[in-house]
Protein backbone atom coordinates (compact mmCIF):
# COMPACT_ATOMS: atom_id res chain seq x y z
CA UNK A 1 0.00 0.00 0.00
CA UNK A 2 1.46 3.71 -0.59
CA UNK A 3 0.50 4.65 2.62
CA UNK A 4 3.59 2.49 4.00
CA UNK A 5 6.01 3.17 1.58
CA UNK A 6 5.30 6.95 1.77
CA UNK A 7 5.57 6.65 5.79
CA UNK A 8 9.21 7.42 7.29
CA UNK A 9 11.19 3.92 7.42
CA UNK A 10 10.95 4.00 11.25
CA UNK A 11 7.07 3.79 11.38
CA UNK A 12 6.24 1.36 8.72
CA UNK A 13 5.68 -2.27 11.19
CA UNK A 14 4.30 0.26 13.17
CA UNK A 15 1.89 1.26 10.53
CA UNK A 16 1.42 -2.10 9.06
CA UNK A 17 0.33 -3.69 12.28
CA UNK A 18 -2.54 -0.64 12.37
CA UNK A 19 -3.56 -1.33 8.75
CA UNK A 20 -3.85 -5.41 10.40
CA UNK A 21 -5.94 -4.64 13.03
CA UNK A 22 -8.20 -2.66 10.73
CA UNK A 23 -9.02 -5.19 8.19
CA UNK A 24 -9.65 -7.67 10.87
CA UNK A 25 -12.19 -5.89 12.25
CA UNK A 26 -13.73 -4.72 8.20
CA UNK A 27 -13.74 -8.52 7.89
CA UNK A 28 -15.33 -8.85 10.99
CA UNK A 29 -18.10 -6.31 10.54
CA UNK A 30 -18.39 -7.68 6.47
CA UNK A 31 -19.25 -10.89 7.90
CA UNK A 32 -21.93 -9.63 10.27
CA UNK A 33 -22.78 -7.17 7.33
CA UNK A 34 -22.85 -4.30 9.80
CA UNK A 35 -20.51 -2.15 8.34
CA UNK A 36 -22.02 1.17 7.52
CA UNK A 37 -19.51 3.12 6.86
CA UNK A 38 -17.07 1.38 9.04
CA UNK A 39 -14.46 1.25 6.55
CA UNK A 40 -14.14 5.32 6.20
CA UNK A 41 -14.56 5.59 9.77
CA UNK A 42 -11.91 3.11 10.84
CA UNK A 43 -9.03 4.79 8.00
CA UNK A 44 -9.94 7.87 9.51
CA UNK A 45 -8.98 6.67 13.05
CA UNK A 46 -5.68 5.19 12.15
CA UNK A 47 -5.14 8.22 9.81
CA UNK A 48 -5.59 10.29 12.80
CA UNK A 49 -3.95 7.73 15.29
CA UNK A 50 -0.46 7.68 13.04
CA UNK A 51 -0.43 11.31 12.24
CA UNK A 52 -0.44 12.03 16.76
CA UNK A 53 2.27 9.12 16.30
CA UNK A 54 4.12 10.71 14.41
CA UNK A 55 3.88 14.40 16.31
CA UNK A 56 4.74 12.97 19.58
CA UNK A 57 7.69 11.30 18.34
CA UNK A 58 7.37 8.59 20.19
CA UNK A 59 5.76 4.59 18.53
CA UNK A 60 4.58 3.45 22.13
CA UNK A 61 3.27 5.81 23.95
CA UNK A 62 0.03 6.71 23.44
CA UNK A 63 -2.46 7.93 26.23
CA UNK A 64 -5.46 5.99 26.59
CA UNK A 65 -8.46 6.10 28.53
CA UNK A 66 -8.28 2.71 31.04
């Protein structure tokens, strides 16, 4: 996908492991065909998730509510 080769070399497993997660849970929601618009919503989180990645500096750290 271009969005991993376009991403700095030091976030791409990073960013591959995010686009993994994702489809498993498209696949998921296919197969229960509940997935109204879960596809845009979901690249929009991990667009948003990978850009505050990338700000911060930082691949583990993320703050999360518990």
């Amino acid at each position: 996908m271009d969005m991993v080769k376009d991403a700095p070399k030091d976030y791409q497993m990073q960013l591959v492991r995010m686009l993994a997660s994702n489809t498993a849970k498209c696949a998921r929601a296919d197969m229960l065909k509940s997935s109204k618009g879960l596809g845009a919503r979901l690249r929009e989180d991990l667009l948003e998730r990978f850009d505050k990645i990338q700000e911060e500096g930082g691949l583990h750290r993320i703050d999360r509510p518990l």
